[in-house]
PDB file of N, CA and C in Angstrom:
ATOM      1  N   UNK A   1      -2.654  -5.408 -17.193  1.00  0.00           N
ATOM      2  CA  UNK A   1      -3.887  -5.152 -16.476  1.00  0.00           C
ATOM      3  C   UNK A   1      -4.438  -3.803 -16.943  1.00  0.00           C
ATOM      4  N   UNK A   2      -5.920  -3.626 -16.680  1.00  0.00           N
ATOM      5  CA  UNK A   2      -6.244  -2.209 -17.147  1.00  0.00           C
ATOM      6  C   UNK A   2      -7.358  -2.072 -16.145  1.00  0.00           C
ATOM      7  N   UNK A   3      -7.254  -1.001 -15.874  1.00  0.00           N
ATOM      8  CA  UNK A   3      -7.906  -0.364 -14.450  1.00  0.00           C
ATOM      9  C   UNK A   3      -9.667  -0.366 -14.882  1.00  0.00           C
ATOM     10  N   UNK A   4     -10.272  -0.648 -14.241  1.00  0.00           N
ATOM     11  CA  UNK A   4     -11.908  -0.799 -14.185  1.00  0.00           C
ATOM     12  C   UNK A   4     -12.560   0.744 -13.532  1.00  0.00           C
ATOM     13  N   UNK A   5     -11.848   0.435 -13.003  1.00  0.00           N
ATOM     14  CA  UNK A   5     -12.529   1.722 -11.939  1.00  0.00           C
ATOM     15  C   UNK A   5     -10.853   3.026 -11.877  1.00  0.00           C
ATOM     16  N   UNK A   6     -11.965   4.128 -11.373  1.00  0.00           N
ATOM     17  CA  UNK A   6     -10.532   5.145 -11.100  1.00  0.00           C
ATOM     18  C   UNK A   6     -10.225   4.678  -9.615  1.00  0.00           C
ATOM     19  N   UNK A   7      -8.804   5.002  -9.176  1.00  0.00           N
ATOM     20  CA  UNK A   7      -8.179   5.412  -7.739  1.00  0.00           C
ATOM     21  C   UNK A   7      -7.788   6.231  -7.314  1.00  0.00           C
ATOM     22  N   UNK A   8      -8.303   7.143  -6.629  1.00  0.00           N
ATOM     23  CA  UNK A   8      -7.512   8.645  -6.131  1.00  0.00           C
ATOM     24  C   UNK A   8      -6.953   8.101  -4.859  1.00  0.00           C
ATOM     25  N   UNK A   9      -6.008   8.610  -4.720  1.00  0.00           N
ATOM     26  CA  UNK A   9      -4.820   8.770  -3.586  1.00  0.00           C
ATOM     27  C   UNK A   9      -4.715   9.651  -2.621  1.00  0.00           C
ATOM     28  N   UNK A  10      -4.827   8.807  -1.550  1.00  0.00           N
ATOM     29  CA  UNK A  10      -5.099  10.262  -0.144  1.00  0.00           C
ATOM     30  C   UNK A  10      -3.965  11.327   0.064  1.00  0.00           C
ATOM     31  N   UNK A  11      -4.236  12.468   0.584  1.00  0.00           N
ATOM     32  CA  UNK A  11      -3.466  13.258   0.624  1.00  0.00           C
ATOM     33  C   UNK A  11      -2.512  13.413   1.358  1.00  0.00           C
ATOM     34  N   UNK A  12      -2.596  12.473   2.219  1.00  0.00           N
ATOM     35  CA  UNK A  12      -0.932  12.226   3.385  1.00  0.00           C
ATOM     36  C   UNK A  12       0.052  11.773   2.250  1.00  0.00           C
ATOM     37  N   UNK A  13       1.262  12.446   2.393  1.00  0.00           N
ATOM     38  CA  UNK A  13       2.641  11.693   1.523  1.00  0.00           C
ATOM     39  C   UNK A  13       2.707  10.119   2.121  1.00  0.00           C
ATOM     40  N   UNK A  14       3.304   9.647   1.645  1.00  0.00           N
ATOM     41  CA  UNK A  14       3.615   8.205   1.642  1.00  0.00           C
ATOM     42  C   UNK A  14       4.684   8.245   1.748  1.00  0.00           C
ATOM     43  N   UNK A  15       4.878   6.838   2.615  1.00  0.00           N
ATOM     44  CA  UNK A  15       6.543   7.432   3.605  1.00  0.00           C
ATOM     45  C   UNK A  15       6.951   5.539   3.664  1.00  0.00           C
ATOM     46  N   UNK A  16       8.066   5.469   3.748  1.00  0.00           N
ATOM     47  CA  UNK A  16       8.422   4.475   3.498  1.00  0.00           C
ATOM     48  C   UNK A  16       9.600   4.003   5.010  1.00  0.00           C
ATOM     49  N   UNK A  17       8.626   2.235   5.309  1.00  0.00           N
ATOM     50  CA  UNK A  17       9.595   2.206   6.546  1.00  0.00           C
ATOM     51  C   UNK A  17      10.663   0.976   6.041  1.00  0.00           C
ATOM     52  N   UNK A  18      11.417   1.202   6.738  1.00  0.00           N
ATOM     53  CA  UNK A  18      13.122  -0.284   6.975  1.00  0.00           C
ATOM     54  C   UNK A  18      12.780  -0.987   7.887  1.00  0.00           C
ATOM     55  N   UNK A  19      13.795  -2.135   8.027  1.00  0.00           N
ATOM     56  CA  UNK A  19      13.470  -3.296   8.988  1.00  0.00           C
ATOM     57  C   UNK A  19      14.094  -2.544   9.870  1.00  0.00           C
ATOM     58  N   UNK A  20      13.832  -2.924  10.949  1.00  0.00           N
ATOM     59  CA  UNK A  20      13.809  -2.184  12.336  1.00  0.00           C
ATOM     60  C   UNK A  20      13.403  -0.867  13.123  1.00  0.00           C
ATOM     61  N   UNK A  21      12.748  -0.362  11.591  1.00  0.00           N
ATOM     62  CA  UNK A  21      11.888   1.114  12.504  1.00  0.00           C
ATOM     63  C   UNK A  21      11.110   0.717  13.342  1.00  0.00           C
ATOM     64  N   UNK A  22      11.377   1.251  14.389  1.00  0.00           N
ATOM     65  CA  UNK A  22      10.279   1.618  15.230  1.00  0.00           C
ATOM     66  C   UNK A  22       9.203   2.178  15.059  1.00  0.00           C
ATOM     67  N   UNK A  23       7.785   1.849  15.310  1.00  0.00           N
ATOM     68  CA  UNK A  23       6.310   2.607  14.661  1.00  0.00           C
ATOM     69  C   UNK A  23       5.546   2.065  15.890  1.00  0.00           C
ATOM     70  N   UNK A  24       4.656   3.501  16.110  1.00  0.00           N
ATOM     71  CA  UNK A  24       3.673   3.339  16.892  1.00  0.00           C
ATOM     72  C   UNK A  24       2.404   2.731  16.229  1.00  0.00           C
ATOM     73  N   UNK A  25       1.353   2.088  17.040  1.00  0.00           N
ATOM     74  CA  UNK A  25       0.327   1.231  16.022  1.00  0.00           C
ATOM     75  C   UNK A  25      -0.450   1.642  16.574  1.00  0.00           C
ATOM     76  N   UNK A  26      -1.389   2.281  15.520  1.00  0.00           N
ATOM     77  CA  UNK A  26      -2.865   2.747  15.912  1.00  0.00           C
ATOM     78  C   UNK A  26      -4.042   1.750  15.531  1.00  0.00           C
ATOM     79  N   UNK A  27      -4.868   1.957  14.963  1.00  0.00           N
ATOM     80  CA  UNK A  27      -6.230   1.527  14.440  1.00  0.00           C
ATOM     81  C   UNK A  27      -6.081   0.613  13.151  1.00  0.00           C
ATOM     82  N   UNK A  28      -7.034  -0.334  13.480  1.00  0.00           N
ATOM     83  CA  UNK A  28      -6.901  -1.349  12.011  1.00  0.00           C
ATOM     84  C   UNK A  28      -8.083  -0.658  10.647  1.00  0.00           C
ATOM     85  N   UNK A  29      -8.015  -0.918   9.687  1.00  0.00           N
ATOM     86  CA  UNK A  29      -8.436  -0.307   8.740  1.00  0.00           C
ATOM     87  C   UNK A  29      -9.836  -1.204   8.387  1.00  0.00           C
ATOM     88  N   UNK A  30     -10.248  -0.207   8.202  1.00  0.00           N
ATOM     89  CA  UNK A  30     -12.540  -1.420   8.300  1.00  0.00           C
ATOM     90  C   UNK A  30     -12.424  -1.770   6.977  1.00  0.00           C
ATOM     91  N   UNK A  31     -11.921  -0.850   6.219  1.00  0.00           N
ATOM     92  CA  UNK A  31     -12.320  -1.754   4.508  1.00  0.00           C
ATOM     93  C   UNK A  31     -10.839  -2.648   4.056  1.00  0.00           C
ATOM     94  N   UNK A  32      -9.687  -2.822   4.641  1.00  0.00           N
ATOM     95  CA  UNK A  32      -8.944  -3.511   4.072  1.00  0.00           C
ATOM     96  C   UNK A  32      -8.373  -3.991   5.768  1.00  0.00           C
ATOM     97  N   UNK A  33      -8.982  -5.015   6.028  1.00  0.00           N
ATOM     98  CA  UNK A  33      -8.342  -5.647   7.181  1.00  0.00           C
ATOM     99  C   UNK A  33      -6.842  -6.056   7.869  1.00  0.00           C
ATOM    100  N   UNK A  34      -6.221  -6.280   6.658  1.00  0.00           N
ATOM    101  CA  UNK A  34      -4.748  -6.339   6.638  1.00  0.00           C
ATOM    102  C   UNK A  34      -4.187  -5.562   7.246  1.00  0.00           C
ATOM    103  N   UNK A  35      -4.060  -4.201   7.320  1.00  0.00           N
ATOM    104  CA  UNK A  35      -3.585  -2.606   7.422  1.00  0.00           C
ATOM    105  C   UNK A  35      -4.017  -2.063   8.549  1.00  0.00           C
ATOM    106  N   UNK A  36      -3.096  -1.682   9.360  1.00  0.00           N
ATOM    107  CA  UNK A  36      -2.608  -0.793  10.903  1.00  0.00           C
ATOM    108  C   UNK A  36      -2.285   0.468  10.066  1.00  0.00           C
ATOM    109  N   UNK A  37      -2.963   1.218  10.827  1.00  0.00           N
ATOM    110  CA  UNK A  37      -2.209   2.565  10.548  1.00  0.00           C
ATOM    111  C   UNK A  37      -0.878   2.685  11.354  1.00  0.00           C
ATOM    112  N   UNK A  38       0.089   2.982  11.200  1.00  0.00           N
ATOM    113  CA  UNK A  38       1.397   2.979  12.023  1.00  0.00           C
ATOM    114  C   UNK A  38       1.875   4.948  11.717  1.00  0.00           C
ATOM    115  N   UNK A  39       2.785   5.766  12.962  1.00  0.00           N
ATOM    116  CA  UNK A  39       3.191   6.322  12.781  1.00  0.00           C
ATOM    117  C   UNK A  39       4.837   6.273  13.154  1.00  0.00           C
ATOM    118  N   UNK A  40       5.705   6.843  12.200  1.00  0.00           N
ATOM    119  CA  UNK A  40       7.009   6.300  12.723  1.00  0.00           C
ATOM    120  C   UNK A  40       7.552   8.090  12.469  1.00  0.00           C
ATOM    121  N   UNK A  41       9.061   8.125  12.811  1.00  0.00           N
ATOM    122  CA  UNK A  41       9.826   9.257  12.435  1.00  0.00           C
ATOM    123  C   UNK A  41       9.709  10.236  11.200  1.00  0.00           C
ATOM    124  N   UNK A  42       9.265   9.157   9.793  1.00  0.00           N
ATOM    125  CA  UNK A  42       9.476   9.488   9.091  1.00  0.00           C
ATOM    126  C   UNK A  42       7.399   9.632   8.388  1.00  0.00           C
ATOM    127  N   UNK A  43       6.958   9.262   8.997  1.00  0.00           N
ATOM    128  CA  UNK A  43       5.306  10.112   8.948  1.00  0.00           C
ATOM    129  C   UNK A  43       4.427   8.985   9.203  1.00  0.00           C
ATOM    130  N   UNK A  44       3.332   9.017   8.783  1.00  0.00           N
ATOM    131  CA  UNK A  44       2.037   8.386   9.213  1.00  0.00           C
ATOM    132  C   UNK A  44       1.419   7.311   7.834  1.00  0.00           C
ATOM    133  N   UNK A  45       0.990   6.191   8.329  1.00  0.00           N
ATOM    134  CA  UNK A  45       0.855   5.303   6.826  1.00  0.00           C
ATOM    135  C   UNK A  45       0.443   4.099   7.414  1.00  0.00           C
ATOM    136  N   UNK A  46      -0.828   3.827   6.807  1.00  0.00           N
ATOM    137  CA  UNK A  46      -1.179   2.093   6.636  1.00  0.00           C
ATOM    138  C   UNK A  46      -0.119   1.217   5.872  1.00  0.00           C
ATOM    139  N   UNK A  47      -0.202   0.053   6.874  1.00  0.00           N
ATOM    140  CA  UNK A  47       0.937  -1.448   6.368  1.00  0.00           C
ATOM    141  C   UNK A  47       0.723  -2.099   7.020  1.00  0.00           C
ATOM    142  N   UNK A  48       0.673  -3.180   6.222  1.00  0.00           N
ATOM    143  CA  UNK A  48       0.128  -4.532   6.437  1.00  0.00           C
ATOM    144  C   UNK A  48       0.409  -4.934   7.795  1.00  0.00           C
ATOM    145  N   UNK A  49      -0.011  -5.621   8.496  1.00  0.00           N
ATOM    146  CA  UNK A  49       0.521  -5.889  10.137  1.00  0.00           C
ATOM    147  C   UNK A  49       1.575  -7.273  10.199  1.00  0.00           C
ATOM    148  N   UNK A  50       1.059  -7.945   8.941  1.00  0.00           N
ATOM    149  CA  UNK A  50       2.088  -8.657   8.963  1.00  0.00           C
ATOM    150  C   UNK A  50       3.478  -8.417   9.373  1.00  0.00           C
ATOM    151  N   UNK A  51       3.444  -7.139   8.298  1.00  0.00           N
ATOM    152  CA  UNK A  51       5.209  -7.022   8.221  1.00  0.00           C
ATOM    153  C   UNK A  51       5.777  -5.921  10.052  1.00  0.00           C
ATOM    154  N   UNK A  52       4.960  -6.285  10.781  1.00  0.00           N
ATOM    155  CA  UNK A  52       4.982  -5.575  11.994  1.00  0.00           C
ATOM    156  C   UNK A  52       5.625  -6.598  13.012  1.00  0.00           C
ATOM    157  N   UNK A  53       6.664  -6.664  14.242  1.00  0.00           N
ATOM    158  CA  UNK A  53       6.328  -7.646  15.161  1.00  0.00           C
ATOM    159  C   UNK A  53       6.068  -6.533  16.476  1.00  0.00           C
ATOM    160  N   UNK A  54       5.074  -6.815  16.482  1.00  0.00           N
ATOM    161  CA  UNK A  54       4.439  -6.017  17.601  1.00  0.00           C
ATOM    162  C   UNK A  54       5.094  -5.995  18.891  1.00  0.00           C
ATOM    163  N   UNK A  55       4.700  -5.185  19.841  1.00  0.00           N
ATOM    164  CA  UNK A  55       5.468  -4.965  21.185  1.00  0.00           C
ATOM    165  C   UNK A  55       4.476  -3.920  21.981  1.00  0.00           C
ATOM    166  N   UNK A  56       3.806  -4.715  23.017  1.00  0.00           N
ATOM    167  CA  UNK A  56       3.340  -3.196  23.708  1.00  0.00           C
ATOM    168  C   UNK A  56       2.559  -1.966  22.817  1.00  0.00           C
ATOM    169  N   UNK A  57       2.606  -0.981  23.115  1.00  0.00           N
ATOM    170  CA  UNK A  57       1.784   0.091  22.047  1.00  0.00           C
ATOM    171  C   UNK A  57       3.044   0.026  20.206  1.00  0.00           C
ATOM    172  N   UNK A  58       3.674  -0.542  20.405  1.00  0.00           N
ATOM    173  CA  UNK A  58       4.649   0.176  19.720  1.00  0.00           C
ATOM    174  C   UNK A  58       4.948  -1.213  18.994  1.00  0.00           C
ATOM    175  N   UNK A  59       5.977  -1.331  17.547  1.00  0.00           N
ATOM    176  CA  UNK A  59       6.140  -2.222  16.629  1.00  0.00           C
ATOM    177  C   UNK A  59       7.525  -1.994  16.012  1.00  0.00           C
ATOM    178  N   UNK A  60       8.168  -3.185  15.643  1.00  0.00           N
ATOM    179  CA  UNK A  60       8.948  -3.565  14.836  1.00  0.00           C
ATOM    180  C   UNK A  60       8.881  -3.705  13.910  1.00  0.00           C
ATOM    181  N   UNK A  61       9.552  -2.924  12.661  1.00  0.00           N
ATOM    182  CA  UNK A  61       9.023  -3.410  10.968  1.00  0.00           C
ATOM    183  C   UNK A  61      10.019  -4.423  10.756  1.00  0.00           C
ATOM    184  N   UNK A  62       9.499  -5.732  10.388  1.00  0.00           N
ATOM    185  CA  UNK A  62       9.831  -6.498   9.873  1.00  0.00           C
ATOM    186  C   UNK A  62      10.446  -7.089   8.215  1.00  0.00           C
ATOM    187  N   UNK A  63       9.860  -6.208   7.584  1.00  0.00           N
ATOM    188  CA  UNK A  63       9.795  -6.225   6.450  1.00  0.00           C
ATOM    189  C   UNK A  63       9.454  -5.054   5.528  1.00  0.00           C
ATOM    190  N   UNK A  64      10.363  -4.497   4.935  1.00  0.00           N
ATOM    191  CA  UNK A  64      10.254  -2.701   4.153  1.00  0.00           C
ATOM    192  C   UNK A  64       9.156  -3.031   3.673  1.00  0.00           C
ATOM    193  N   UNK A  65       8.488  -1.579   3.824  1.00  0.00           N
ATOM    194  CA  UNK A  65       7.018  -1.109   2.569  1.00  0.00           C
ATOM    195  C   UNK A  65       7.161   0.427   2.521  1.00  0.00           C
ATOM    196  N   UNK A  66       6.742   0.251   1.326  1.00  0.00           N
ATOM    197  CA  UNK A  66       6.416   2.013   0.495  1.00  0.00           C
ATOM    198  C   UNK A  66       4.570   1.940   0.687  1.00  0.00           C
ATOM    199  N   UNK A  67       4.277   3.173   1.019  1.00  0.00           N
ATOM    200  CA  UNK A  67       2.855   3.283   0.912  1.00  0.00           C
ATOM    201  C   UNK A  67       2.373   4.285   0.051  1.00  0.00           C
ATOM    202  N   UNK A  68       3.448   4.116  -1.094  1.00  0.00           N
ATOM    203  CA  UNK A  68       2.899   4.757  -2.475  1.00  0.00           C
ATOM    204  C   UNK A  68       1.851   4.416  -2.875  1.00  0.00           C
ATOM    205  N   UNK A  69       0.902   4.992  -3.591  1.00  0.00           N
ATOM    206  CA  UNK A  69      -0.612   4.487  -4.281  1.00  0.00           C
ATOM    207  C   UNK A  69      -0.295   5.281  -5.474  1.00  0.00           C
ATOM    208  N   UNK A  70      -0.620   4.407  -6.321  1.00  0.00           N
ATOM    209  CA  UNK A  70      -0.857   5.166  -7.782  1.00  0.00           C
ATOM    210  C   UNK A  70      -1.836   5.139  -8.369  1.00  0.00           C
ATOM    211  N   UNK A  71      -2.602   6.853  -8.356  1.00  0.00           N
ATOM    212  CA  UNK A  71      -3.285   7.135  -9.097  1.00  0.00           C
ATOM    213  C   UNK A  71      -4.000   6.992 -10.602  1.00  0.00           C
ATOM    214  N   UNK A  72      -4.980   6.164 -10.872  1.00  0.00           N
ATOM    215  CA  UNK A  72      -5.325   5.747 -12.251  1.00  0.00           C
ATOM    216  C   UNK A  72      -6.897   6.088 -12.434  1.00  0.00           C
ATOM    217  N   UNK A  73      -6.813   6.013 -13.759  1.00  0.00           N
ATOM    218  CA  UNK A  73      -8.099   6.800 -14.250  1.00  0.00           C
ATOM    219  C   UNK A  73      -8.799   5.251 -14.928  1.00  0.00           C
ATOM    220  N   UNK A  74     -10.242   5.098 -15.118  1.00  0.00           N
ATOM    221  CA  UNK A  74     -11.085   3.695 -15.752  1.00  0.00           C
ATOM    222  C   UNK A  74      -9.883   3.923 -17.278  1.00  0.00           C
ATOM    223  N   UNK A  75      -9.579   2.561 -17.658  1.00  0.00           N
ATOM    224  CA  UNK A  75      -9.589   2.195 -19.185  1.00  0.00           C
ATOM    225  C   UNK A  75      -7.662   2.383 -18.970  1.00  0.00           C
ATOM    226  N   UNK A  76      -7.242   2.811 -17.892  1.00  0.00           N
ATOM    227  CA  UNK A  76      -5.820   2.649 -18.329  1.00  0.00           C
ATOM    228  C   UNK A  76      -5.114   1.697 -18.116  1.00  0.00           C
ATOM    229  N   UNK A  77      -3.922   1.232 -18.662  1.00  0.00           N
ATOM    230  CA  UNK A  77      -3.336  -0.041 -18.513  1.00  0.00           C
ATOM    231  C   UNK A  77      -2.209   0.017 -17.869  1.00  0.00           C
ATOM    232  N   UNK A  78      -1.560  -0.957 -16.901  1.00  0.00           N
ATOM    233  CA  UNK A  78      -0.673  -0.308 -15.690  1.00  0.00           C
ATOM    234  C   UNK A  78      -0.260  -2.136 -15.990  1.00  0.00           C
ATOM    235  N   UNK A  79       1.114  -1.656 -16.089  1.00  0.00           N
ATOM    236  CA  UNK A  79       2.462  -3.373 -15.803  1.00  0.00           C
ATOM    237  C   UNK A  79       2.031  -3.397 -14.383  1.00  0.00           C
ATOM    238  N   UNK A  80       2.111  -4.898 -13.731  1.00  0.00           N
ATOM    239  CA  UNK A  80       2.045  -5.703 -12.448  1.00  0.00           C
ATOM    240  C   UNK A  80       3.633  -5.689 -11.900  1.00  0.00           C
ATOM    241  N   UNK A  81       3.702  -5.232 -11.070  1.00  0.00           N
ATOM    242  CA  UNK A  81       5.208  -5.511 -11.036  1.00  0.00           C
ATOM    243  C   UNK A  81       5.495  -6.635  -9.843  1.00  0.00           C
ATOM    244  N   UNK A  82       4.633  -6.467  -8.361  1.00  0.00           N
ATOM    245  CA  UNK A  82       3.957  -7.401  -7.826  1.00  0.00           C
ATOM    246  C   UNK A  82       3.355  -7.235  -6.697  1.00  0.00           C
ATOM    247  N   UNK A  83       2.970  -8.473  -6.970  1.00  0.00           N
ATOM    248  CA  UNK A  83       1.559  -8.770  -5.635  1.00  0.00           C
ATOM    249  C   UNK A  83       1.374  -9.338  -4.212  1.00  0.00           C
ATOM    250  N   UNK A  84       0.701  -8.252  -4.008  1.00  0.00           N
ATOM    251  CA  UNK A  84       0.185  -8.741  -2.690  1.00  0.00           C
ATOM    252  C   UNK A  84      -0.929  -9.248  -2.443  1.00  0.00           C
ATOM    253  N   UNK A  85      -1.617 -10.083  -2.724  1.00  0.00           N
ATOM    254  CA  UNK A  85      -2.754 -11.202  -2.901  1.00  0.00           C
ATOM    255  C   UNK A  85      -3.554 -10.931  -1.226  1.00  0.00           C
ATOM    256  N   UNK A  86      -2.613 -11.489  -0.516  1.00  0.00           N
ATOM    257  CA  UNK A  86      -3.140 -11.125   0.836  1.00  0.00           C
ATOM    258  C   UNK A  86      -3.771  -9.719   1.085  1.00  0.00           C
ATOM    259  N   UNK A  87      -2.965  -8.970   1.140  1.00  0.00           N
ATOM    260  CA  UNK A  87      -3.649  -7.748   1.491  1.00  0.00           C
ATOM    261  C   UNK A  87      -4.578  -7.068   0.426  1.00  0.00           C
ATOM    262  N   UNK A  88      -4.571  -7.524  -1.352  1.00  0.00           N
ATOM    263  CA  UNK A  88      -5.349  -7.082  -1.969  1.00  0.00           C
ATOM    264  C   UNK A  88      -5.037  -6.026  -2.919  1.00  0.00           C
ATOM    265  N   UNK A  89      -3.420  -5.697  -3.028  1.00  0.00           N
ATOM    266  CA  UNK A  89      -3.282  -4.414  -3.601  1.00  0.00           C
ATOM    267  C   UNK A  89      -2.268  -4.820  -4.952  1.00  0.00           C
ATOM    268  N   UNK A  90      -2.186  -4.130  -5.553  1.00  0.00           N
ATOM    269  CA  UNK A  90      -0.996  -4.783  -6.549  1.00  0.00           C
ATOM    270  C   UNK A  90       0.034  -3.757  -6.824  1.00  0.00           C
ATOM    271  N   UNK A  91       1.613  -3.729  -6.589  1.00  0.00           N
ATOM    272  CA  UNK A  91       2.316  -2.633  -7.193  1.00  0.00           C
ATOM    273  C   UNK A  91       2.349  -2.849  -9.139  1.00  0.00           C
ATOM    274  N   UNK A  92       1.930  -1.537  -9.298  1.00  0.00           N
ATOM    275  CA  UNK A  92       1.957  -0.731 -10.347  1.00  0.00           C
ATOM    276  C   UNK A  92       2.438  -0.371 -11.194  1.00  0.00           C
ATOM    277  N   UNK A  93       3.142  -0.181 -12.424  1.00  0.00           N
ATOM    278  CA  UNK A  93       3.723   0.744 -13.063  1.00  0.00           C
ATOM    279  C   UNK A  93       2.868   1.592 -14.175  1.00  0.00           C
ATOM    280  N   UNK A  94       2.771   2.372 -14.289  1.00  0.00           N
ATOM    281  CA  UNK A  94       2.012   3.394 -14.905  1.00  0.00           C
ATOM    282  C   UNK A  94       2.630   3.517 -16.241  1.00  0.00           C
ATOM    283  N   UNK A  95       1.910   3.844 -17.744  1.00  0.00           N
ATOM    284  CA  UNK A  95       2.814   4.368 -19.000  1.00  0.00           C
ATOM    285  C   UNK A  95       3.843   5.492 -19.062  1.00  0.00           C
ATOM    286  N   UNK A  96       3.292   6.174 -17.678  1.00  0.00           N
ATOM    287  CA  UNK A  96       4.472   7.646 -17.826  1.00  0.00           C
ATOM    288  C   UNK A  96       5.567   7.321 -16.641  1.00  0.00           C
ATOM    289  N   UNK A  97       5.438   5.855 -16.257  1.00  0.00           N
ATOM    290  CA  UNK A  97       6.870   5.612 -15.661  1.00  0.00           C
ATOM    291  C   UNK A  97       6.415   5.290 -13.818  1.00  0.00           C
ATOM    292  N   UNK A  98       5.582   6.316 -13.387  1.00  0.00           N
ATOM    293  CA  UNK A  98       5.144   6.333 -12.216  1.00  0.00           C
ATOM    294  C   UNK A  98       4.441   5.000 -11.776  1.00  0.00           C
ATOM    295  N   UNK A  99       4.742   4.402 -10.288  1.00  0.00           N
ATOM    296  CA  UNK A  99       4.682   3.122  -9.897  1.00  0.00           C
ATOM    297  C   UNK A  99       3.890   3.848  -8.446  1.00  0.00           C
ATOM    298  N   UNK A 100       2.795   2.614  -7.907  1.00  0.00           N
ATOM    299  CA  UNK A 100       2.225   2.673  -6.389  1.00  0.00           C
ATOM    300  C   UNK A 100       1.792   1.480  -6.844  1.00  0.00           C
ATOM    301  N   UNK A 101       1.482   1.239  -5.383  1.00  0.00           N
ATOM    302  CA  UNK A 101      -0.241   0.549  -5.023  1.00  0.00           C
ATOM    303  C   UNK A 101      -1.279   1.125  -5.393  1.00  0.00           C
ATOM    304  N   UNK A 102      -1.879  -0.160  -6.066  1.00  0.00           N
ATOM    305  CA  UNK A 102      -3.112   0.294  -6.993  1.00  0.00           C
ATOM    306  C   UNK A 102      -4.072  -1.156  -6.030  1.00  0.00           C
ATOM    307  N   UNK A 103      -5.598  -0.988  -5.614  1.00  0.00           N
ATOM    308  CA  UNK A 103      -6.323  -2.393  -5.309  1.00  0.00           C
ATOM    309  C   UNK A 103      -6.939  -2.818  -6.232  1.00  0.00           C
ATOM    310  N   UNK A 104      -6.399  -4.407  -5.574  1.00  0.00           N
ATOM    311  CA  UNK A 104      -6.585  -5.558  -7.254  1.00  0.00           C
ATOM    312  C   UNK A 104      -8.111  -5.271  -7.568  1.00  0.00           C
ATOM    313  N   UNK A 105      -9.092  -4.785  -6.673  1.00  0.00           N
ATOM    314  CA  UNK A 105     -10.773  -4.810  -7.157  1.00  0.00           C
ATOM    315  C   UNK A 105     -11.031  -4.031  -8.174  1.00  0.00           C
ATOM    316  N   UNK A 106     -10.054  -3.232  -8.371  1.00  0.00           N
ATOM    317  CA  UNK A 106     -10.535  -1.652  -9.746  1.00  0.00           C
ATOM    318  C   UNK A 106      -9.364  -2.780 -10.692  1.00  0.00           C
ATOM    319  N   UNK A 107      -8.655  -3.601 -10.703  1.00  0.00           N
ATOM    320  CA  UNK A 107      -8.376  -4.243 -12.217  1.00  0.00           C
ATOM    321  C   UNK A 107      -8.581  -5.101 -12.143  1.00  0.00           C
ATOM    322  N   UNK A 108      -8.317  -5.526 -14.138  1.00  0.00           N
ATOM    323  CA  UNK A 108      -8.642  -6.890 -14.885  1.00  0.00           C
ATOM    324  C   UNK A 108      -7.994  -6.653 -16.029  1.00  0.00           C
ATOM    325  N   UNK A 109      -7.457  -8.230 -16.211  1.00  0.00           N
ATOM    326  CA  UNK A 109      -6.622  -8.871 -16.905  1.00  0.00           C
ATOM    327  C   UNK A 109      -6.917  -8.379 -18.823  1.00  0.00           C
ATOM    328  N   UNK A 110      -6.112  -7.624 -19.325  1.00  0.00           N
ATOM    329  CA  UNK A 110      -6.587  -7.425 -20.672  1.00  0.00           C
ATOM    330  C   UNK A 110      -6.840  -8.779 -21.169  1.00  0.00           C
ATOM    331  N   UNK A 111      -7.709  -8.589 -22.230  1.00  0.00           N
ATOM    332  CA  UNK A 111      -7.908  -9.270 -22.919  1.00  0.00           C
ATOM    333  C   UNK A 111      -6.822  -9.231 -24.799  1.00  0.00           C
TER     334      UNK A 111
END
């Protein structure tokens, strides 16, 4: 794949939850519907709600996620490693090794 558009990466670290953290659930996200912001022990981060089983104010992770994003510039080419179709994002690998979530709308398929 090679990136169309650039992606800059917000400035909260990206924090990664396990099955059974506990996370508080805030607000759903207006441009990617999929995504609760959740805060847990280990910091603050959009994920998919799927992988949530909800409870009251508060949630069960169901299913691990990293809310790494990787940063890419137009014209670079990044390995698929895999996808999330549903929510829209694709994990990454970068030429200098570095891997995130990148959204599938800024790539396309080399030719």
């Amino acid at each position: 794949m090679v990136a169309i558009a650039r992606h800059e990466i917000p400035e909260r670290p990206p924090i990664r939850v396990e099955v059974g953290d506990q996370v508080e659930v805030g607000e759903r996200d207006s441009e990617w519907p999929a995504f609760v912001f959740v805060t847990s022990q280990k910091g603050s981060g959009w994920i998919p709600e799927r992988h949530l089983d909800r409870q009251a104010a508060g949630a069960v992770v169901t299913e691990e996620y990293d809310t790494t994003e990787l940063p890419t510039e137009e014209g670079e080419e990044l390995e698929v490693l895999h996808e999330d179709l549903t929510s829209g994002w694709l994990w990454c690998r970068a030429k200098n090794g570095c891997e995130g979530w990148v959204p599938e709308r800024t790539l396309c398929q080399l030719d």
